[in-house]
C-alpha atoms as a PDB file:
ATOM      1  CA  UNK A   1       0.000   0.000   0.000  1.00  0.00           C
ATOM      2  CA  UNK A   2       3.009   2.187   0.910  1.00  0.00           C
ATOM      3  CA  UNK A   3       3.654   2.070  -2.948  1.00  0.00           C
ATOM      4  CA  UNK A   4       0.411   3.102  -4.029  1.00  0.00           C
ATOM      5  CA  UNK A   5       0.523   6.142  -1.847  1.00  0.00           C
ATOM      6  CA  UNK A   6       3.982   7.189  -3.100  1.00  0.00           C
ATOM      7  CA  UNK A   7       2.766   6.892  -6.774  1.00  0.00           C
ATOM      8  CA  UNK A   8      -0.384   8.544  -6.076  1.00  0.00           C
ATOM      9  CA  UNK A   9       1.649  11.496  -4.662  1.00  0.00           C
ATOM     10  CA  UNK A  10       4.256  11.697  -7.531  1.00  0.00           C
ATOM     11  CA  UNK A  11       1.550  11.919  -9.750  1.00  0.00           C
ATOM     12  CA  UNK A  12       0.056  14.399  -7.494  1.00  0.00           C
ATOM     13  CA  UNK A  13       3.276  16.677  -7.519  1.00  0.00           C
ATOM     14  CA  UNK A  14       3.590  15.998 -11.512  1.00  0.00           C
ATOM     15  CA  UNK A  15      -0.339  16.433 -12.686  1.00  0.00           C
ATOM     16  CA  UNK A  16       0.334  20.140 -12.324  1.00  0.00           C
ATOM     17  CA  UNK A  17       3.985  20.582 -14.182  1.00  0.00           C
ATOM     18  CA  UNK A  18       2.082  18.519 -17.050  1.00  0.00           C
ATOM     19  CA  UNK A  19      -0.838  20.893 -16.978  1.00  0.00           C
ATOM     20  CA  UNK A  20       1.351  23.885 -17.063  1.00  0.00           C
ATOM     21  CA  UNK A  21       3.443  22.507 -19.500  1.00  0.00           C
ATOM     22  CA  UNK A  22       0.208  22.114 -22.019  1.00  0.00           C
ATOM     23  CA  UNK A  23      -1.182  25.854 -20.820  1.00  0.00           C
ATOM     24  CA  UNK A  24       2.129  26.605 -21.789  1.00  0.00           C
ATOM     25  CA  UNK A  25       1.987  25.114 -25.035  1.00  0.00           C
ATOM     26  CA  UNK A  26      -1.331  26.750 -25.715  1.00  0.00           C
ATOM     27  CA  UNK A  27       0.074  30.019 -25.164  1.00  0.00           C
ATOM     28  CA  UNK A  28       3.155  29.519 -27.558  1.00  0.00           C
ATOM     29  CA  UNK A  29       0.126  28.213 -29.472  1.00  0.00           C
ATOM     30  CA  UNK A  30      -2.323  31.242 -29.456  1.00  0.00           C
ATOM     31  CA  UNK A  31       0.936  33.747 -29.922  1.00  0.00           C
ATOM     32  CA  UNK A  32       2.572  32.034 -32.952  1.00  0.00           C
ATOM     33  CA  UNK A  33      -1.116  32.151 -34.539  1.00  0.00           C
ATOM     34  CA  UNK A  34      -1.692  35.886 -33.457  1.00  0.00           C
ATOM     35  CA  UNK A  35       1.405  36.594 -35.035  1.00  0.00           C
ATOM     36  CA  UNK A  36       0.674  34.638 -37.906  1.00  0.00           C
ATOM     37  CA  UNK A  37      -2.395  36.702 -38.211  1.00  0.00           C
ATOM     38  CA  UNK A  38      -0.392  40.086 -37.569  1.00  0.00           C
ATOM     39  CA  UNK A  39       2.033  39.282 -40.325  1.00  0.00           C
ATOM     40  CA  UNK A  40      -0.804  38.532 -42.699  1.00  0.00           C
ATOM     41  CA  UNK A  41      -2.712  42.238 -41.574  1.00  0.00           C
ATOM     42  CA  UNK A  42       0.509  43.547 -42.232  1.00  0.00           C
ATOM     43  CA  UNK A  43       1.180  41.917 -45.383  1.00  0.00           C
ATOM     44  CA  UNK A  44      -2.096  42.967 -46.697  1.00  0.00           C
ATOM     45  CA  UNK A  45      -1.608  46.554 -45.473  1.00  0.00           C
ATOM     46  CA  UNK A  46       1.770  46.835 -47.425  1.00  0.00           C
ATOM     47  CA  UNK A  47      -0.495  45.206 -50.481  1.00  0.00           C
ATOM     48  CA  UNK A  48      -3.238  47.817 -50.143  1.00  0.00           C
ATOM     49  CA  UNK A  49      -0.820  50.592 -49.908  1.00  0.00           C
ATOM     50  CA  UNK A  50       1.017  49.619 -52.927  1.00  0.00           C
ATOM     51  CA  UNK A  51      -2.264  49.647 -54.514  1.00  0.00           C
ATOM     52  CA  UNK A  52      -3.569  52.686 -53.085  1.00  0.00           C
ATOM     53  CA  UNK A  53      -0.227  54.559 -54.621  1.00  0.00           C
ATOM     54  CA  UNK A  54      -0.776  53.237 -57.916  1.00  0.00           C
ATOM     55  CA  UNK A  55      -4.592  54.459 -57.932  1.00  0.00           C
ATOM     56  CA  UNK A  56      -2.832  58.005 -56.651  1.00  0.00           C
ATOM     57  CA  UNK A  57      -0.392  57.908 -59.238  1.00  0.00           C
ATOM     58  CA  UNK A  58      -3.258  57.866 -61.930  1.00  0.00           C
ATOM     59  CA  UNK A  59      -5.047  60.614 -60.581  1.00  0.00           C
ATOM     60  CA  UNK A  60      -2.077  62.625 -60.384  1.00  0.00           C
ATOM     61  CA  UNK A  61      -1.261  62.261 -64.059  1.00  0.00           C
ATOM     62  CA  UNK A  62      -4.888  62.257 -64.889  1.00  0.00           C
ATOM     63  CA  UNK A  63      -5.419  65.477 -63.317  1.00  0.00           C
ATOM     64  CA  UNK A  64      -1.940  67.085 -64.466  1.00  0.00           C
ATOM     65  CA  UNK A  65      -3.570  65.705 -67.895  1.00  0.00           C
ATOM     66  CA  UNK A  66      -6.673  67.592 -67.701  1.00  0.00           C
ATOM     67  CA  UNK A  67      -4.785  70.453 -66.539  1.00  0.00           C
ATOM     68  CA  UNK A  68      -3.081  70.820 -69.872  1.00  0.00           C
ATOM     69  CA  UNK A  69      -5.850  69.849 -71.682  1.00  0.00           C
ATOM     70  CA  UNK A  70      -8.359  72.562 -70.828  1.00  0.00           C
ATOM     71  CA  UNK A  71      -5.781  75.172 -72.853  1.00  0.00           C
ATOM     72  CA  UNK A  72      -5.198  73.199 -75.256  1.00  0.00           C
ATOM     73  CA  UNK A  73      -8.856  72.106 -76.627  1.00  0.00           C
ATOM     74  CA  UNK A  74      -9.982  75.651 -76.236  1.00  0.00           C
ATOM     75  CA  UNK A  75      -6.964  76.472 -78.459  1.00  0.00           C
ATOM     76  CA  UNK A  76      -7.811  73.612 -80.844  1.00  0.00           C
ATOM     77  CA  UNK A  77     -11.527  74.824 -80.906  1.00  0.00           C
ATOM     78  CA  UNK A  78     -10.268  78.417 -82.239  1.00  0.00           C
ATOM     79  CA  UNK A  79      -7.959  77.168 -84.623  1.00  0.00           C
ATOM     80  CA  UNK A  80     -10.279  75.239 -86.153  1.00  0.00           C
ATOM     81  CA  UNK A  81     -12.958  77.691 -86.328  1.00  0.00           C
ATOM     82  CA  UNK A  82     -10.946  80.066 -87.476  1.00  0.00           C
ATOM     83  CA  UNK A  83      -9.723  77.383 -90.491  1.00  0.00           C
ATOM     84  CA  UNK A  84     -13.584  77.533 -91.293  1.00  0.00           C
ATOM     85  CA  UNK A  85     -13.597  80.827 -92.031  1.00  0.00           C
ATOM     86  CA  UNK A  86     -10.371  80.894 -94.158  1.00  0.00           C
ATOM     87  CA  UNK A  87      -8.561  83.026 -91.492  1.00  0.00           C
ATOM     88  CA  UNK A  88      -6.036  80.781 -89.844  1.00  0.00           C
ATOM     89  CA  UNK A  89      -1.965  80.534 -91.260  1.00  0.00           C
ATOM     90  CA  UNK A  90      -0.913  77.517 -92.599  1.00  0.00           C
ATOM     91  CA  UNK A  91       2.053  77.425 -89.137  1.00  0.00           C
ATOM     92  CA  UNK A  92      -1.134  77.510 -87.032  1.00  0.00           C
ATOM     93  CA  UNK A  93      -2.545  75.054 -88.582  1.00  0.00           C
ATOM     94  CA  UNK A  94       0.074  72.948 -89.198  1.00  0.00           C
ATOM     95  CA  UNK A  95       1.058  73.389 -85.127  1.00  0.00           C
ATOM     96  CA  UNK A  96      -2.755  72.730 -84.303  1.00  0.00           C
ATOM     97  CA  UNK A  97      -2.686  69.188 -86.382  1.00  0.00           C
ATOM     98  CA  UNK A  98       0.274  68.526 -83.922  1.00  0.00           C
ATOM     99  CA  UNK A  99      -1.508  69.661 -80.704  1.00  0.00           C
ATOM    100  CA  UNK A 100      -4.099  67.086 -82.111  1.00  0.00           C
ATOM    101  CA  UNK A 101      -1.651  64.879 -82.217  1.00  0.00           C
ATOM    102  CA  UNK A 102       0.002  64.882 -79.068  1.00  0.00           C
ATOM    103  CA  UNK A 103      -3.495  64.620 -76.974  1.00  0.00           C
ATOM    104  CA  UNK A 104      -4.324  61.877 -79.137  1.00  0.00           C
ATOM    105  CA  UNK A 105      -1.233  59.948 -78.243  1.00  0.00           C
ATOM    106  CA  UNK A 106      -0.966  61.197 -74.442  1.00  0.00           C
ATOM    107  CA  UNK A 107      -4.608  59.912 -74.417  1.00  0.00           C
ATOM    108  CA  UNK A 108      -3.617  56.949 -75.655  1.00  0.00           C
ATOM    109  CA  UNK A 109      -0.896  56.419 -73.069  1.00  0.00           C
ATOM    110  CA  UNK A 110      -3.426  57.508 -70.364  1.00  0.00           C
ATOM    111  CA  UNK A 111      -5.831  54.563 -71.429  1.00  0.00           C
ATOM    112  CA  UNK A 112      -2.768  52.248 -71.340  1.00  0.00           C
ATOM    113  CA  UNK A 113      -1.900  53.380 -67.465  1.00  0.00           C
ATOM    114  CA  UNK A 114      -5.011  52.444 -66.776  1.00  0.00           C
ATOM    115  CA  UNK A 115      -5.369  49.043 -68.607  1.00  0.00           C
ATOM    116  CA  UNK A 116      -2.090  48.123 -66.447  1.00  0.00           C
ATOM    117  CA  UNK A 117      -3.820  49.912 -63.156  1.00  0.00           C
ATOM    118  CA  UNK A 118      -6.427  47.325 -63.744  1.00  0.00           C
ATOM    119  CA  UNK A 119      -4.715  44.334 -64.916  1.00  0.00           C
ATOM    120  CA  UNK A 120      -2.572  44.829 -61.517  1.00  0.00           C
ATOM    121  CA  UNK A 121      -5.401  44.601 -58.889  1.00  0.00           C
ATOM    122  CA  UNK A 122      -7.358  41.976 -60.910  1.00  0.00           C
ATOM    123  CA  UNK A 123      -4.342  39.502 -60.590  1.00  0.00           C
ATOM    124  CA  UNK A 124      -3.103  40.841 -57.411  1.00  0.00           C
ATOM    125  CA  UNK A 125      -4.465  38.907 -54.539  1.00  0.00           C
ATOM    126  CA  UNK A 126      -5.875  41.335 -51.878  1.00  0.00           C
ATOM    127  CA  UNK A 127      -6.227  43.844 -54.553  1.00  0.00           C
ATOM    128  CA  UNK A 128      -8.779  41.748 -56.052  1.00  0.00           C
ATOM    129  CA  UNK A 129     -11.972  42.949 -54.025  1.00  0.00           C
ATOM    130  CA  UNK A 130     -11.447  46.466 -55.169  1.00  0.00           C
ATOM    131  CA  UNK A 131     -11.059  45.746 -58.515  1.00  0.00           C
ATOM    132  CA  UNK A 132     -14.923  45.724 -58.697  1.00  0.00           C
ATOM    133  CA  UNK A 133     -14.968  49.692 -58.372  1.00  0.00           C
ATOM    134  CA  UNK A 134     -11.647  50.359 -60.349  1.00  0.00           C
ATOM    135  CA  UNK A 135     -13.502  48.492 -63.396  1.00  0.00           C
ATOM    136  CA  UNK A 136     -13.989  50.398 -66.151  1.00  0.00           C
ATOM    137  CA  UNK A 137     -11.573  52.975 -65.982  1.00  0.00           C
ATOM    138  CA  UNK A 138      -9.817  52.253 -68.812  1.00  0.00           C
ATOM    139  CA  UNK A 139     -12.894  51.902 -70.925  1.00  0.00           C
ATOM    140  CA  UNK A 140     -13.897  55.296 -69.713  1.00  0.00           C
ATOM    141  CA  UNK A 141     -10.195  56.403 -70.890  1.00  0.00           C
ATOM    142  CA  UNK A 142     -10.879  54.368 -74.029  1.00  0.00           C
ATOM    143  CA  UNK A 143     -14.037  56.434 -74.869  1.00  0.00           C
ATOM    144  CA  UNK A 144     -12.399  59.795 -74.255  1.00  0.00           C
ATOM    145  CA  UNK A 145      -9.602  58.603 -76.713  1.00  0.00           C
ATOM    146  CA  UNK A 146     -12.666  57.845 -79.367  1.00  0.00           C
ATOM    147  CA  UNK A 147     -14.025  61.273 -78.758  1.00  0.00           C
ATOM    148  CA  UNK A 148     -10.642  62.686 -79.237  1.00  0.00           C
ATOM    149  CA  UNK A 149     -10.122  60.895 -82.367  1.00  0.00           C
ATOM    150  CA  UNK A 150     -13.521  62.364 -83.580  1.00  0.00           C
ATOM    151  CA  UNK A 151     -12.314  65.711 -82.831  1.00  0.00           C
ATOM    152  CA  UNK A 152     -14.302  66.361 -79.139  1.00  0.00           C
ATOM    153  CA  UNK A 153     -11.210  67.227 -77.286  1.00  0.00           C
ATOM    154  CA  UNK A 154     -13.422  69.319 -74.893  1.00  0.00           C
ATOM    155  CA  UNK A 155     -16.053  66.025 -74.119  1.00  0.00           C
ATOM    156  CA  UNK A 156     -12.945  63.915 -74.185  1.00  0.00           C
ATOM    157  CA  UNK A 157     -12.233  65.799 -70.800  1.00  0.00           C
ATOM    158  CA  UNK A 158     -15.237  65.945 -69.792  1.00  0.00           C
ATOM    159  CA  UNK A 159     -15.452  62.081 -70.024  1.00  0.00           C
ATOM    160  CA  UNK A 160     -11.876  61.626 -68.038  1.00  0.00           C
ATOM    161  CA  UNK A 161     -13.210  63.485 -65.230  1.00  0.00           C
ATOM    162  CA  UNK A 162     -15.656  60.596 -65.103  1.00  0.00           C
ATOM    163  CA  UNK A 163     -12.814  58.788 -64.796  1.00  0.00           C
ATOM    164  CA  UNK A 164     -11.133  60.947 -61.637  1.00  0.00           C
ATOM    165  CA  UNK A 165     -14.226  59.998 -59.977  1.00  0.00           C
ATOM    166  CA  UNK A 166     -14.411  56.415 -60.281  1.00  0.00           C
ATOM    167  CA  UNK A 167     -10.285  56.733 -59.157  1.00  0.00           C
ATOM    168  CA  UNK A 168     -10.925  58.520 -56.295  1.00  0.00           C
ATOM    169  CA  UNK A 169     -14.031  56.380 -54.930  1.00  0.00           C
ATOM    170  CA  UNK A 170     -11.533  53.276 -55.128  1.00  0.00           C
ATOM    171  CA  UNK A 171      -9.223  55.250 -53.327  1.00  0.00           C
ATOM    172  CA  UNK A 172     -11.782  56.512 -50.610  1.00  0.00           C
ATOM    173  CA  UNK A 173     -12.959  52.638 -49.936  1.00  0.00           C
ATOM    174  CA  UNK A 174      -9.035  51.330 -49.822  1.00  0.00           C
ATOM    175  CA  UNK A 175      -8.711  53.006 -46.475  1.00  0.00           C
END
């Protein structure tokens, strides 16, 4: 009997190094998984930022875009009235062809940003819930370049601006 006492109290005095052992194990536990979880926050943070900057990035050049544009159309608009009525020079219309040129082509390279912009968050995991408000962009950039091409520099703006918007509303939900 001596024996069975002596067991029972070494597993007495053991029972609660064991427990603490596991409690201990369940804490290690729970904090490698809370990290886990922090570096996954984080790494969708630095994901959404990245993303965020490339939506800013847009608007900057969109904006600097329309910026230059507004002088430009209205310059384009008189030039070509003025070719209407037989009073323009042949330099002035010669440099407007190339003004008509250049928008074309910057327009161009605007719709191409923003074909990238949303190739980037549709493939980009984490991106990929936003992409459902950046949609369209570029097709709103495509239909300014149409207008352009059709001579409605002043619409084509107008149309871009459309585009702004929908930039800044991802930007606004990304957060």
């Amino acid at each position: 009997m001596n024996r069975y006492v002596i067991i029972a109290a070494a597993c007495l005095l053991l029972l609660p190094i064991a427990s603490f052992a596991q409690s201990r194990n369940r804490r290690s536990s729970a904090s490698a998984q809370q990290k886990s979880q922090t570096a996954t926050a984080a790494q969708a943070a630095e994901i959404r930022m990245a993303g965020a900057t490339k939506v800013a990035d847009q608007v900057k050049i969109l904006t600097r875009f329309l910026y230059l544009l507004g002088g430009v159309a209205k310059g384009i608009e008189q030039i070509d009235e003025a070719a209407k009525k037989n009073e323009a020079s042949p330099g002035a219309l010669q440099q407007n062809e190339q003004n008509k040129t250049t928008v074309k082509t910057s327009l161009r390279n605007v719709r191409e940003g923003l074909d990238a912009l949303e190739i980037y968050f549709r493939s980009t995991p984490g991106l990929q819930s936003y992409y459902l408000r950046l949609v369209g962009s570029a097709s709103g950039a495509a239909d300014a370049e149409a207008q352009a091409a059709m001579g409605q520099f002043d619409q084509s703006g107008r149309t871009l601006l459309g585009v702004v918007n929908r930039l800044t509303d991802v930007l606004l939900i990304m957060r």
